[in-house]
Protein backbone atom coordinates (compact mmCIF):
# COMPACT_ATOMS: atom_id res chain seq x y z
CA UNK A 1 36.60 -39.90 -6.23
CA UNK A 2 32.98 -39.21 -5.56
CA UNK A 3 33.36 -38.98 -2.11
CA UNK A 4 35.76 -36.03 -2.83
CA UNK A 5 32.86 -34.45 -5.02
CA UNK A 6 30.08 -35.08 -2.25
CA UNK A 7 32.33 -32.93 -0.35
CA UNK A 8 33.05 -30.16 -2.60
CA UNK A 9 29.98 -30.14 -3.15
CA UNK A 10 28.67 -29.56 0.62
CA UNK A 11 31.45 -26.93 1.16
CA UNK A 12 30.07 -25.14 -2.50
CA UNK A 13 26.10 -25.25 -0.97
CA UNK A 14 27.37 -24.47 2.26
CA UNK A 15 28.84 -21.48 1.17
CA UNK A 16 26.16 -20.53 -0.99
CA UNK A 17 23.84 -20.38 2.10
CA UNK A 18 26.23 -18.12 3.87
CA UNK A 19 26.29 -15.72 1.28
CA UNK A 20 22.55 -15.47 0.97
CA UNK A 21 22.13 -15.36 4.90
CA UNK A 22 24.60 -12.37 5.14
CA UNK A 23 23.12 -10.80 2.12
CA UNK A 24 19.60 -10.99 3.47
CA UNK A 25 21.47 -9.69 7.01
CA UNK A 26 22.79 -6.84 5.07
CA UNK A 27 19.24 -6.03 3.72
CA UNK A 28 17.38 -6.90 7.01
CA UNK A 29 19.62 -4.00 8.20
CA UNK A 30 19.04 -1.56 5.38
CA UNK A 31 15.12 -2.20 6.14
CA UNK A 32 15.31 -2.60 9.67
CA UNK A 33 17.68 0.14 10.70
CA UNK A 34 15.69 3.58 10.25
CA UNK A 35 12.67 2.42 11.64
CA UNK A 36 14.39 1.41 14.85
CA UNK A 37 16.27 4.27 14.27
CA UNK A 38 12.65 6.41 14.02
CA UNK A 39 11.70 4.48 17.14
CA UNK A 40 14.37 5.51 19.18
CA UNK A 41 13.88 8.93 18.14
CA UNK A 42 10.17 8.96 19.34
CA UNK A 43 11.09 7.78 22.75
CA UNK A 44 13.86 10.61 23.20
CA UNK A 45 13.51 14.46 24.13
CA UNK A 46 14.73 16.78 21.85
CA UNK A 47 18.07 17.42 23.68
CA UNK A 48 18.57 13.94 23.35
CA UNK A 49 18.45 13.94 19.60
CA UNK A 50 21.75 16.09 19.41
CA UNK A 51 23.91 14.26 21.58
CA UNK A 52 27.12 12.91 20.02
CA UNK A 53 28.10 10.47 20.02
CA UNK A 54 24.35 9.71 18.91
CA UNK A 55 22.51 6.72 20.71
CA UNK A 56 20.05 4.10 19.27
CA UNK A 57 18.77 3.48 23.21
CA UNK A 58 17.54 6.99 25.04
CA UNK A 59 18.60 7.73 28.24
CA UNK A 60 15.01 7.50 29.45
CA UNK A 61 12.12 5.81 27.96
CA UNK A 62 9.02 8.46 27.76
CA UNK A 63 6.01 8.64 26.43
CA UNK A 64 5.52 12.37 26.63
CA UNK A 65 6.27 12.48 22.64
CA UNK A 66 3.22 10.57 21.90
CA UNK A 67 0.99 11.85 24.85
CA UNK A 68 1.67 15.34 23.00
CA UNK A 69 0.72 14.04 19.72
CA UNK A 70 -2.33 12.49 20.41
CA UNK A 71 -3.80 15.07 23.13
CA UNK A 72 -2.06 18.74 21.84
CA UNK A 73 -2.06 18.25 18.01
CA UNK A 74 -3.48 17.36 15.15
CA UNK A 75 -2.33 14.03 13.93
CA UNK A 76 -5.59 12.27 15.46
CA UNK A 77 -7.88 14.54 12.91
CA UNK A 78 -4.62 13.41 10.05
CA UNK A 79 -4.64 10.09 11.08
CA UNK A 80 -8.81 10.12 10.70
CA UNK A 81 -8.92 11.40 7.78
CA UNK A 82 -6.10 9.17 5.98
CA UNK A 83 -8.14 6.23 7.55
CA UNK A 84 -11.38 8.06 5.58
CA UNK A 85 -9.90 8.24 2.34
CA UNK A 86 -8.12 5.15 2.22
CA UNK A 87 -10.63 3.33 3.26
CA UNK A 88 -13.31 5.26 0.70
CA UNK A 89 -10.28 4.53 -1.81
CA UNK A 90 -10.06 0.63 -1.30
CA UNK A 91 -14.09 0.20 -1.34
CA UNK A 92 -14.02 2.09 -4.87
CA UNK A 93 -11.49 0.64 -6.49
CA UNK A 94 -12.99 -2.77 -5.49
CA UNK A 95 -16.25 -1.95 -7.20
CA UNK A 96 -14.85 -0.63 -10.04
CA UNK A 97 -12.69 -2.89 -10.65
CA UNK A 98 -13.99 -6.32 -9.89
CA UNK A 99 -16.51 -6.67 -12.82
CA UNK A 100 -13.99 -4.99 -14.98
CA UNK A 101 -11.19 -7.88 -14.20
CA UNK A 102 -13.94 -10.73 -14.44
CA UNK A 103 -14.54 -9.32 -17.81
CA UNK A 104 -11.29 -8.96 -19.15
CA UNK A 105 -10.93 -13.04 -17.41
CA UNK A 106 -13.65 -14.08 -18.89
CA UNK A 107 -14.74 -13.16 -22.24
CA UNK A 108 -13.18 -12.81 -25.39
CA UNK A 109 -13.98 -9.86 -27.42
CA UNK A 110 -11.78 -7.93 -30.00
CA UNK A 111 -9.24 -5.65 -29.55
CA UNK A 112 -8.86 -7.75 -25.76
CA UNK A 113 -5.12 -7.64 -25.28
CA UNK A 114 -4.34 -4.11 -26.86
CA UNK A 115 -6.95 -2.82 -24.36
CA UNK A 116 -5.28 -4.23 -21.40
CA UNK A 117 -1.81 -2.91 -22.65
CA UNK A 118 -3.80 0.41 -22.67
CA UNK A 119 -5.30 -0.26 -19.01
CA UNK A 120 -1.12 -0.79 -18.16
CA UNK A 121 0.34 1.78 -19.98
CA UNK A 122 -1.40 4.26 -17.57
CA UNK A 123 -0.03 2.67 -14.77
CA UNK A 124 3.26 3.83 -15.90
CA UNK A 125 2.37 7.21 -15.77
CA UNK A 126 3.59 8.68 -12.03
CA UNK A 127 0.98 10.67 -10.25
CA UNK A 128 3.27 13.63 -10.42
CA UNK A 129 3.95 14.21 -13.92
CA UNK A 130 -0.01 14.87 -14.26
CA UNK A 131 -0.19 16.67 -10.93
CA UNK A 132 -0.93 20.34 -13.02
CA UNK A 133 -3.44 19.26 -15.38
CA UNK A 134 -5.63 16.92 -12.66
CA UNK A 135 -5.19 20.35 -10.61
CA UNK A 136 -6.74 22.54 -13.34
CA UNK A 137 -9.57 20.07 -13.97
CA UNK A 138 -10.85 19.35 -10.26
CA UNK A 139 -10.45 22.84 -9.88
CA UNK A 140 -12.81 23.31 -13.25
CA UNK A 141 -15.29 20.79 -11.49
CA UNK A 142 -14.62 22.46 -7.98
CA UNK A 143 -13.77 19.14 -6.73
CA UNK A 144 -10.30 20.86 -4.86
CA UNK A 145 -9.92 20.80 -1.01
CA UNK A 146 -12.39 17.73 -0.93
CA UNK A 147 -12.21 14.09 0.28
CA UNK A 148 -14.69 12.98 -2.46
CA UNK A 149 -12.05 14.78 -5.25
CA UNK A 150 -9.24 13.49 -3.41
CA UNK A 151 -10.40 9.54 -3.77
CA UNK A 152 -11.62 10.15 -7.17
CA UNK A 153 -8.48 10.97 -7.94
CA UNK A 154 -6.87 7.88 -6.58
CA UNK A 155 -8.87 5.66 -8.29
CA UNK A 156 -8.13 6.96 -11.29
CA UNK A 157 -4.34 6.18 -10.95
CA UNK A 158 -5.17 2.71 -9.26
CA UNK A 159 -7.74 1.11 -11.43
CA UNK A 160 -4.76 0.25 -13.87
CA UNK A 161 -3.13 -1.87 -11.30
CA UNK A 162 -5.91 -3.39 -9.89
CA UNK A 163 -7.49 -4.41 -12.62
CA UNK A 164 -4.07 -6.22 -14.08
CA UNK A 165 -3.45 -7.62 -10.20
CA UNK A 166 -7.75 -9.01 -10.03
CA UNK A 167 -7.68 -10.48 -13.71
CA UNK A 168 -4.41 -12.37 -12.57
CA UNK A 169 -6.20 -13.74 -9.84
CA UNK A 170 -9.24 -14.63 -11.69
CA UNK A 171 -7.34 -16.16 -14.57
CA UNK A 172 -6.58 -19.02 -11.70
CA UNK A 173 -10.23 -19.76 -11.23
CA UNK A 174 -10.96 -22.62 -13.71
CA UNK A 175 -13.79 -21.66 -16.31
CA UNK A 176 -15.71 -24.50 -15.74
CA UNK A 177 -16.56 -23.38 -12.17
CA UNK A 178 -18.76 -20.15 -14.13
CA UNK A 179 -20.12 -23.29 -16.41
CA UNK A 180 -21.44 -25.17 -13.97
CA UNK A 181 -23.16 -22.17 -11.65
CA UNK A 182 -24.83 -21.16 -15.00
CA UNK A 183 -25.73 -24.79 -15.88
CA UNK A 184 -27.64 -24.53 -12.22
CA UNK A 185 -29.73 -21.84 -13.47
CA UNK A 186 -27.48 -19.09 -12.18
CA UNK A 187 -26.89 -15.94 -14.21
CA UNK A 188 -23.63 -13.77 -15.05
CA UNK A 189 -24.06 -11.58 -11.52
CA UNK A 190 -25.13 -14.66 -9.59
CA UNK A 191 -21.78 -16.66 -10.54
CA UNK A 192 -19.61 -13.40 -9.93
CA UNK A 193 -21.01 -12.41 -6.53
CA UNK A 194 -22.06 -15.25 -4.70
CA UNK A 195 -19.44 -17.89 -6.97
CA UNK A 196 -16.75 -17.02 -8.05
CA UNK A 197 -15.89 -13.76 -5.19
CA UNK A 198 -15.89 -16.30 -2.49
CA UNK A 199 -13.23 -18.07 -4.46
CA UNK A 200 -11.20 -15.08 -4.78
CA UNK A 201 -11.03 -13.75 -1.36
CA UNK A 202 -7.05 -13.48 -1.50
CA UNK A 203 -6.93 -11.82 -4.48
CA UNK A 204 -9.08 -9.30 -3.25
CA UNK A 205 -7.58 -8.92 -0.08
CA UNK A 206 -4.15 -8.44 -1.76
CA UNK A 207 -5.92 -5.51 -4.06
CA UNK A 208 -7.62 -4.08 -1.01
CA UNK A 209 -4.20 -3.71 1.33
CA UNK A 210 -2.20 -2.33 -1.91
CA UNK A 211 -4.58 0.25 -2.49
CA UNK A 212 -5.61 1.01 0.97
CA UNK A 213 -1.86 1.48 1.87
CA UNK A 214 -1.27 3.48 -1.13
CA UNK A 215 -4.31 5.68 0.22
CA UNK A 216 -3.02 5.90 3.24
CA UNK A 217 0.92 7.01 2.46
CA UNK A 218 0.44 8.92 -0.67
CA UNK A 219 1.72 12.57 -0.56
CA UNK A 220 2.26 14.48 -3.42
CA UNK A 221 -1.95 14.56 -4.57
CA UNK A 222 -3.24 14.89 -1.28
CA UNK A 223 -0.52 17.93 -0.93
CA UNK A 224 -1.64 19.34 -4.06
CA UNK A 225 -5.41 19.47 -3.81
CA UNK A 226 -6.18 19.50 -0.22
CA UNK A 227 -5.86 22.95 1.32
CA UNK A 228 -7.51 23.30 4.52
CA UNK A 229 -5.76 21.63 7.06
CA UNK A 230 -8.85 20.29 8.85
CA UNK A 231 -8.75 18.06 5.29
CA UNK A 232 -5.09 17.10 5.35
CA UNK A 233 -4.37 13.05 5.34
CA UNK A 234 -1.41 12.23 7.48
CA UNK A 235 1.40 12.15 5.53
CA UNK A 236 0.64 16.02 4.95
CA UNK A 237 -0.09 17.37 8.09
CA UNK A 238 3.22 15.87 9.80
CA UNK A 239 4.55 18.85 7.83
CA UNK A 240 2.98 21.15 10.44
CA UNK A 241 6.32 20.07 13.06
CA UNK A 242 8.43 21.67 10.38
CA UNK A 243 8.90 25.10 10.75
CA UNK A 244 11.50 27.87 9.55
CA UNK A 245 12.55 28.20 13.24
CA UNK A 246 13.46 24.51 13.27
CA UNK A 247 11.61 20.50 12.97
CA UNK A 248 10.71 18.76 15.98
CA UNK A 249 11.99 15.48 14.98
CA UNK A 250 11.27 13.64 17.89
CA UNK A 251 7.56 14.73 16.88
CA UNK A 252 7.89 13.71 13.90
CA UNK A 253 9.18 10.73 14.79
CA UNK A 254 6.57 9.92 17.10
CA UNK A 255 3.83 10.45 14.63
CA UNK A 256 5.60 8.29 12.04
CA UNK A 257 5.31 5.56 14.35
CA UNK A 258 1.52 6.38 15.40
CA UNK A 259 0.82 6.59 11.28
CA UNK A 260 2.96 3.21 10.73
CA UNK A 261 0.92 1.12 13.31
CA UNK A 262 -2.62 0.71 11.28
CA UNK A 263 -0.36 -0.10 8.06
CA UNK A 264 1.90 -3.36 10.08
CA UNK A 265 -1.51 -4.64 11.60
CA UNK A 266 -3.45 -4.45 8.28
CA UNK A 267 -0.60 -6.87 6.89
CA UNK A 268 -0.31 -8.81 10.20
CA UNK A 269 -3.60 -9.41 10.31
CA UNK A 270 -4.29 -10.29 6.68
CA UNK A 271 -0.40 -11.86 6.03
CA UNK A 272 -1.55 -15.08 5.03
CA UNK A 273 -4.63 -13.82 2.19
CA UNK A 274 -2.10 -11.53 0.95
CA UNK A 275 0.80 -13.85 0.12
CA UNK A 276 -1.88 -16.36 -1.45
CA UNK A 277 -3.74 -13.26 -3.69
CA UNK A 278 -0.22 -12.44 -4.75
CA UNK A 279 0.92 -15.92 -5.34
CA UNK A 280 -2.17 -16.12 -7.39
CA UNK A 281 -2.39 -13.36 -8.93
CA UNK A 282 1.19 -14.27 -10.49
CA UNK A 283 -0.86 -16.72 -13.05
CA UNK A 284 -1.84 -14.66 -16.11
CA UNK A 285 -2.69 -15.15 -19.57
């Protein structure tokens, strides 16, 4: 009778949830497993790192793999200058892109929607397919082994993105908000800056942490036209531990941890505007 389907029907939800609890288990581990596994590494000496069976605890907890890093190498200059161009990247894209989005939000001109399927179509293109030509032509414009060539560079391959991710965000912004600033008196600059950006602090935190994170962990560019190490972002110059003699993986894995720690309190601290700006940013056209 019914009280036969209630039943079924707890034992059916029931084990739904445990399926979806061991398949989030099963991914929690996939996730969760090399960085502990890079953790443990950082806190063990490099005779440690060949024992077999291997360990995820070390047999003593040091520090001396990060007091070498940060007082006998060179991942505090890498680590400075990532923080340089990402953050030079993030400001950019930002002012670039902001008035772009708001107009692609809010007016209605011709050829509107083939434009921004041309604005995504170049997000599609991978940074490493055009690696050669952007070579030759910051190399034409001497703009090689350079910070300023470097960000220009990555705002070029993230104004696509942003642009799609700010307009989404501003597309949740009712109209009538711009109406009624402009009824006031207010002109088009007036509602955007002092309107309509505090409204869309989220969104633009969410832009700022994608693009300051992409700054911060890209390789292959920053490989390609920086030369002088003095120049090199992070995730470059923790190539220097590699050698044809052998790789210091416990350095390694030490400076991965240093290099993860601005990139977990970024999102920490800005968690909550960056789950609304995405949220937000879902509602498009």
């Amino acid at each position: 009778g019914k009280g036969g389907e209630i039943v079924g029907g707890i034992h059916k939800r029931n084990l739904t949830n445990i399926l979806l609890y061991l398949v989030f288990a099963i991914l929690a581990v996939l996730f969760l497993g090399p960085i502990l596994w890079m953790m443990s590494l950082s806190l063990k000496t490099r005779t440690e790192i060949f024992n077999y069976p291997p360990q995820l605890l070390p047999e003593s907890f040091g520090l001396q793999n990060f007091h070498f890093i940060l007082t006998s190498s060179q991942v505090p200059v890498y680590l400075l200058n990532s923080f340089k161009v990402a953050s030079l990247l993030t400001v950019s894209v930002l002012l670039v892109c902001v008035p772009a989005a708001y107009a692609f939000s809010r007016f209605n001109f011709r050829g509107k929607r083939t434009l921004l399927m041309l604005v995504l179509s170049f997000q599609m293109i991978a940074p490493v397919v055009i690696v050669v030509p952007l070579y030759t032509m910051m190399d034409t414009m001497g703009l090689l082994n350079s910070h300023f060539g470097l960000v220009a560079v990555f705002v070029g391959v993230q104004v696509p993105f942003s642009v799609w991710l700010l307009k989404g965000f501003l597309d949740s912004v009712p109209k009538s908000i711009d109406e009624s600033a402009m009824i006031d008196g207010a002109s088009r600059w007036v509602t955007l800056t002092r309107v309509i950006l505090p409204l869309a602090v989220p969104g633009l935190a969410a832009t700022a942490i994608f693009n300051f994170i992409f700054g911060w962990s890209e390789f292959i560019l920053p490989a390609v036209m920086l030369t002088s190490e003095k120049l090199a972002t992070f995730s470059v110059g923790i190539f220097t531990f590699q050698s044809g003699y052998g790789t210091a993986w416990n350095l390694i894995a030490a400076a991965s941890v240093l290099g993860l720690l601005p990139i977990v309190a970024l999102f920490i601290g800005f968690q909550r505007l960056f789950i609304t700006g995405m949220t937000a940013g879902a509602v498009t056209e």
